[in-house]
Protein backbone atom coordinates (compact mmCIF):
# COMPACT_ATOMS: atom_id res chain seq x y z
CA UNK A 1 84.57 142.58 102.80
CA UNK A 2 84.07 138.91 104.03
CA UNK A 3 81.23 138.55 102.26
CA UNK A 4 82.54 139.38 99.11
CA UNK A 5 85.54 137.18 99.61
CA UNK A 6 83.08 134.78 100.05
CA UNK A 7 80.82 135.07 96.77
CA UNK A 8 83.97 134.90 94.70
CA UNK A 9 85.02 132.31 96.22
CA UNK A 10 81.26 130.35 95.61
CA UNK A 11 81.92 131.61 91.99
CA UNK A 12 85.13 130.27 91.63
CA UNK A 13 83.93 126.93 92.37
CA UNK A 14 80.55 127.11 90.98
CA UNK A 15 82.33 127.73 87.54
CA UNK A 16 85.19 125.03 88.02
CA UNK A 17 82.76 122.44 88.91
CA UNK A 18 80.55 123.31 86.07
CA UNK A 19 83.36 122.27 83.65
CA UNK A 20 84.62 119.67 85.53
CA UNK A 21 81.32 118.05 84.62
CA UNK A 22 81.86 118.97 80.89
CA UNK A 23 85.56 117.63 81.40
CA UNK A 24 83.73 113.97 82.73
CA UNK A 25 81.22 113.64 80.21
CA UNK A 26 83.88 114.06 77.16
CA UNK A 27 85.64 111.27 78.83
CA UNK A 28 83.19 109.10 79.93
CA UNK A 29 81.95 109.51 76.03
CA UNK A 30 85.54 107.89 75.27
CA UNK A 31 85.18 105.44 77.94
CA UNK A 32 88.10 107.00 79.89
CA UNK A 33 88.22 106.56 83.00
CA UNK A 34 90.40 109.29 85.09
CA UNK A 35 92.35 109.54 88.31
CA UNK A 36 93.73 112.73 89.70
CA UNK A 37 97.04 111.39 91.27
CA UNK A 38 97.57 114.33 94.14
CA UNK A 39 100.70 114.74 96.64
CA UNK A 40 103.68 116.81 98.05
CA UNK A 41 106.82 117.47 95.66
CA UNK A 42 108.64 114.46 96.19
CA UNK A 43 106.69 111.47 97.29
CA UNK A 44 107.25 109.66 94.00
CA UNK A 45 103.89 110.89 91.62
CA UNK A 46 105.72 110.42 88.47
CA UNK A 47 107.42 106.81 89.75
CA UNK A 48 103.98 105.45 91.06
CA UNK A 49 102.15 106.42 87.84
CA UNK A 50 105.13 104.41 85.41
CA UNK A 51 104.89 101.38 87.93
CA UNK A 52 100.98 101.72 88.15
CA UNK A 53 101.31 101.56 84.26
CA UNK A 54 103.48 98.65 83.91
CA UNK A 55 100.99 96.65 85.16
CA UNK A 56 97.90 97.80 83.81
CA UNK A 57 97.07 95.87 80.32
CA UNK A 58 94.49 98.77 79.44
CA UNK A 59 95.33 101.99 76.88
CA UNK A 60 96.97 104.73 79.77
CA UNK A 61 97.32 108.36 78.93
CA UNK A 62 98.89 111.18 81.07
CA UNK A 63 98.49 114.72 81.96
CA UNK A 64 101.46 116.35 83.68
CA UNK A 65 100.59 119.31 85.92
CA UNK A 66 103.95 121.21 87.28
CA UNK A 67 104.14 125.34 88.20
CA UNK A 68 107.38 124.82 85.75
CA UNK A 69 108.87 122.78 83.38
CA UNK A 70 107.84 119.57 81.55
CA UNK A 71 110.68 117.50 82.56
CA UNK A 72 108.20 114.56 84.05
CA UNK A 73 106.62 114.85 80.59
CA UNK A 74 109.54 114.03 78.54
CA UNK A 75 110.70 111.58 80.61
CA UNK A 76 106.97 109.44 80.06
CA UNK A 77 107.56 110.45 76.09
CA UNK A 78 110.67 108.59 75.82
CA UNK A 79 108.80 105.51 77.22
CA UNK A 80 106.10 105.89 74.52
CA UNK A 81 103.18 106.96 76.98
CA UNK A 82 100.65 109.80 75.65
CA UNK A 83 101.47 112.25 77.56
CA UNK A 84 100.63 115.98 77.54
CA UNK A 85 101.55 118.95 79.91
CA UNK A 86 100.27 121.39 81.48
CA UNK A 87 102.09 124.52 83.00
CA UNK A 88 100.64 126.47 85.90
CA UNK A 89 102.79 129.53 86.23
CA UNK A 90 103.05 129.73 89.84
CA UNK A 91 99.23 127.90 90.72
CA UNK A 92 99.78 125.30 92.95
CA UNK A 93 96.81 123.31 91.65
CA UNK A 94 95.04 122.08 88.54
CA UNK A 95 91.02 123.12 87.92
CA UNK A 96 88.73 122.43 85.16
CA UNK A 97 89.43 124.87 82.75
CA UNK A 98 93.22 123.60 82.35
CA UNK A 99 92.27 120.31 81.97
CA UNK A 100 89.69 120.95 79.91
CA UNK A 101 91.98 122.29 77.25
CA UNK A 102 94.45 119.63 78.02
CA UNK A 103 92.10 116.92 76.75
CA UNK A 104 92.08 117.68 73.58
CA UNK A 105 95.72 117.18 73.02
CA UNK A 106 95.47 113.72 73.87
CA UNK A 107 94.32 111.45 71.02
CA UNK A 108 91.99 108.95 73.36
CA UNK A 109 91.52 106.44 70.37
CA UNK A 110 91.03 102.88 72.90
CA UNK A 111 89.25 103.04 75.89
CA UNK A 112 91.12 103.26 79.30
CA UNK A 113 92.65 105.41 81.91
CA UNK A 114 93.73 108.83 82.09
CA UNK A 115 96.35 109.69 85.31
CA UNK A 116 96.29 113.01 85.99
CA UNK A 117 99.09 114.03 88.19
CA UNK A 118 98.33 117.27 89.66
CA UNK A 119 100.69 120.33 90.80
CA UNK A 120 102.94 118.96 94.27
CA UNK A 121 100.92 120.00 97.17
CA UNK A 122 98.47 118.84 100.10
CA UNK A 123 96.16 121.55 100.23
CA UNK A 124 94.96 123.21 97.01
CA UNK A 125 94.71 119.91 94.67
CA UNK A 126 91.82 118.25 97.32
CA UNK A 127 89.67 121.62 97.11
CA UNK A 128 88.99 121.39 93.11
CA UNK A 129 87.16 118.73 91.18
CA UNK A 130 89.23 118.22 87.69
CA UNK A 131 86.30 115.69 86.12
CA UNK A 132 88.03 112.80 87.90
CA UNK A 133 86.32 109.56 88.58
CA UNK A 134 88.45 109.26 91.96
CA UNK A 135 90.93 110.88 93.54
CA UNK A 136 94.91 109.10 94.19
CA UNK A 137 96.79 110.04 96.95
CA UNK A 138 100.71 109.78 96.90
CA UNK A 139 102.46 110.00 100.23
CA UNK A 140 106.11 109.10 101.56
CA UNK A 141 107.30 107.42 104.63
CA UNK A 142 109.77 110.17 104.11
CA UNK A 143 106.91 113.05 104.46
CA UNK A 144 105.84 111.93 108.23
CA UNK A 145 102.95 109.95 109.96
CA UNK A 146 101.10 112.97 110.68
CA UNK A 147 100.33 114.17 107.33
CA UNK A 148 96.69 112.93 107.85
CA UNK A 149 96.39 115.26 111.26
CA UNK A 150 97.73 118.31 109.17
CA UNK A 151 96.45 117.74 105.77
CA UNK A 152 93.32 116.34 106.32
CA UNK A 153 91.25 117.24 103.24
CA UNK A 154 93.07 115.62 100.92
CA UNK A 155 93.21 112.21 102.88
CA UNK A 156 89.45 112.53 103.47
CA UNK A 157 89.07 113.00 99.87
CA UNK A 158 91.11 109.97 98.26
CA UNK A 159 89.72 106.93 97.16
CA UNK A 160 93.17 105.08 97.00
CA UNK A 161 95.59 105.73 99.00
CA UNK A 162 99.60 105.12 97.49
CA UNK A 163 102.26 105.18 100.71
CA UNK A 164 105.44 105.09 98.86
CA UNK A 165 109.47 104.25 99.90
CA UNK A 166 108.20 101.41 102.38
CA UNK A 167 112.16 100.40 101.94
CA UNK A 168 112.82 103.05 103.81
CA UNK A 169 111.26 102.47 106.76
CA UNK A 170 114.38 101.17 108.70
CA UNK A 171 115.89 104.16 108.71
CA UNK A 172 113.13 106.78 108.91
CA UNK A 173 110.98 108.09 111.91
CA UNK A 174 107.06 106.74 110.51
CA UNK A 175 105.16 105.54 113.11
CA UNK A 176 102.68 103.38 110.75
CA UNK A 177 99.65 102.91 113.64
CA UNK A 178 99.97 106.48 114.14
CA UNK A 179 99.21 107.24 110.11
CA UNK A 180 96.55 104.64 109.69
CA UNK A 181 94.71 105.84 112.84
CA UNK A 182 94.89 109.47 111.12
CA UNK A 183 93.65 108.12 108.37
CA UNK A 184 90.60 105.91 109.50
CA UNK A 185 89.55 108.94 111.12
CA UNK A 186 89.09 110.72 108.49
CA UNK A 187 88.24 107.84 105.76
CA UNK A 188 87.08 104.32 106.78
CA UNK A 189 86.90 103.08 102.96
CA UNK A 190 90.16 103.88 100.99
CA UNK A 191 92.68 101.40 100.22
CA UNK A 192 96.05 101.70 101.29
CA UNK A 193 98.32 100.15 99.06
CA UNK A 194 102.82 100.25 100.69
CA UNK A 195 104.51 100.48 97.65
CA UNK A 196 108.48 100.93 96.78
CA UNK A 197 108.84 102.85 93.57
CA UNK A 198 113.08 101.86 94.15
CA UNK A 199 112.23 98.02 94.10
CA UNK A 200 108.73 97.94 92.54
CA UNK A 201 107.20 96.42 95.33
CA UNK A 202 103.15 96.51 96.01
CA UNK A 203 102.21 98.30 92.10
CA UNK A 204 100.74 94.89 90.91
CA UNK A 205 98.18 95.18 93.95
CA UNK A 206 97.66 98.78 93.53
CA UNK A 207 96.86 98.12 89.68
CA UNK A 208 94.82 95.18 90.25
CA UNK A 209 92.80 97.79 92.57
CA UNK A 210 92.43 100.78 89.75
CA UNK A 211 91.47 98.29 87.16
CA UNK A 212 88.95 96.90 88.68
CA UNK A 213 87.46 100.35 89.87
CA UNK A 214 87.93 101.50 86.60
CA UNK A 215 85.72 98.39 84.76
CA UNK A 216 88.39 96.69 82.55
């Protein structure tokens, strides 16, 4: 029985990864470069990516991933951002196949950079490669300093790290030596950029970051 749980499993992967690679070629071929934006319901995805875009001179398209609804969608439409969505149905991650399909909805006619903000969640985003060039992780000061102890995958996985509502801090338990030590634990190399999505502050940094990983 474990054994079999375990060759699906390798399958599973085996045949997410193979698209994923299929999902990076296509946009490398359209000099896109991605970044799979991952983190809880409610530590400010949506906000970071429209601040992240305001200061990024360089073509940005989106993928919405949500179980339901494509409210974050609409709301990135009515600023004039390409933006397509896709619906899970009760997954609590993206994988290759989804945003394989996705990709084609987008009309990727200038180079630059594709966000793809996956379902809300710690856990099942960090396990599945979409055909990302790096991984983005979004966390609050209002989600706790030990989300590194208790989510660790996904915060030894990021490339960038995005720790949002820093003008919150005065009135919110976050013990910040606590996080980073979680953090260097697990990853010595990310960036991690403070950033207020309320007052805007520490996007031009983060942006200045992604566009320079990103070549432009």
């Amino acid at each position: 029985m474990h054994m079999m749980k375990a060759d699906v499993m390798v399958d599973i992967h085996a045949r997410n990864n193979h698209i994923a690679e299929h999902v990076h070629e296509h946009l490398a071929e359209h000099k896109i470069f991605a970044v799979n934006i991952m983190g809880a319901p409610g530590a400010g995805k949506t906000t970071t990516l429209e601040n992240l875009m305001k200061h990024l001179d360089v073509p940005g398209y989106v993928i919405e991933g949500d179980i339901e609804s494509n409210i974050d969608t609409e709301r990135l439409r009515k600023q004039n951002i390409a933006a397509t969505q896709i619906n899970t149905f009760g997954a609590c991650h993206l994988d290759a196949p989804l945003v394989h399909n996705a990709i084609h909805a987008l009309p990727f006619d200038k180079p630059g950079i594709l966000f793809i903000e996956n379902v809300g969640n710690l856990v099942c985003p960090a396990e599945f490669s979409i055909g990302e060039d790096i991984k983005l992780l979004q966390v609050s000061v209002t989600d706790g300093s030990d989300k590194p102890y208790k989510y660790p995958l996904a915060f030894e996985k990021a490339d960038i790290i995005v720790l949002n509502k820093i003008d919150l801090l005065p009135y919110v338990d976050f013990d910040e030596e606590f996080f980073m030590k979680g953090i260097r634990h697990l990853n010595k190399t990310a960036p991690v950029f403070k950033v207020s999505g309320k007052t805007g502050e520490g996007f031009a940094e983060a942006a200045a970051w992604l566009k320079q990983r990103a070549g432009f």
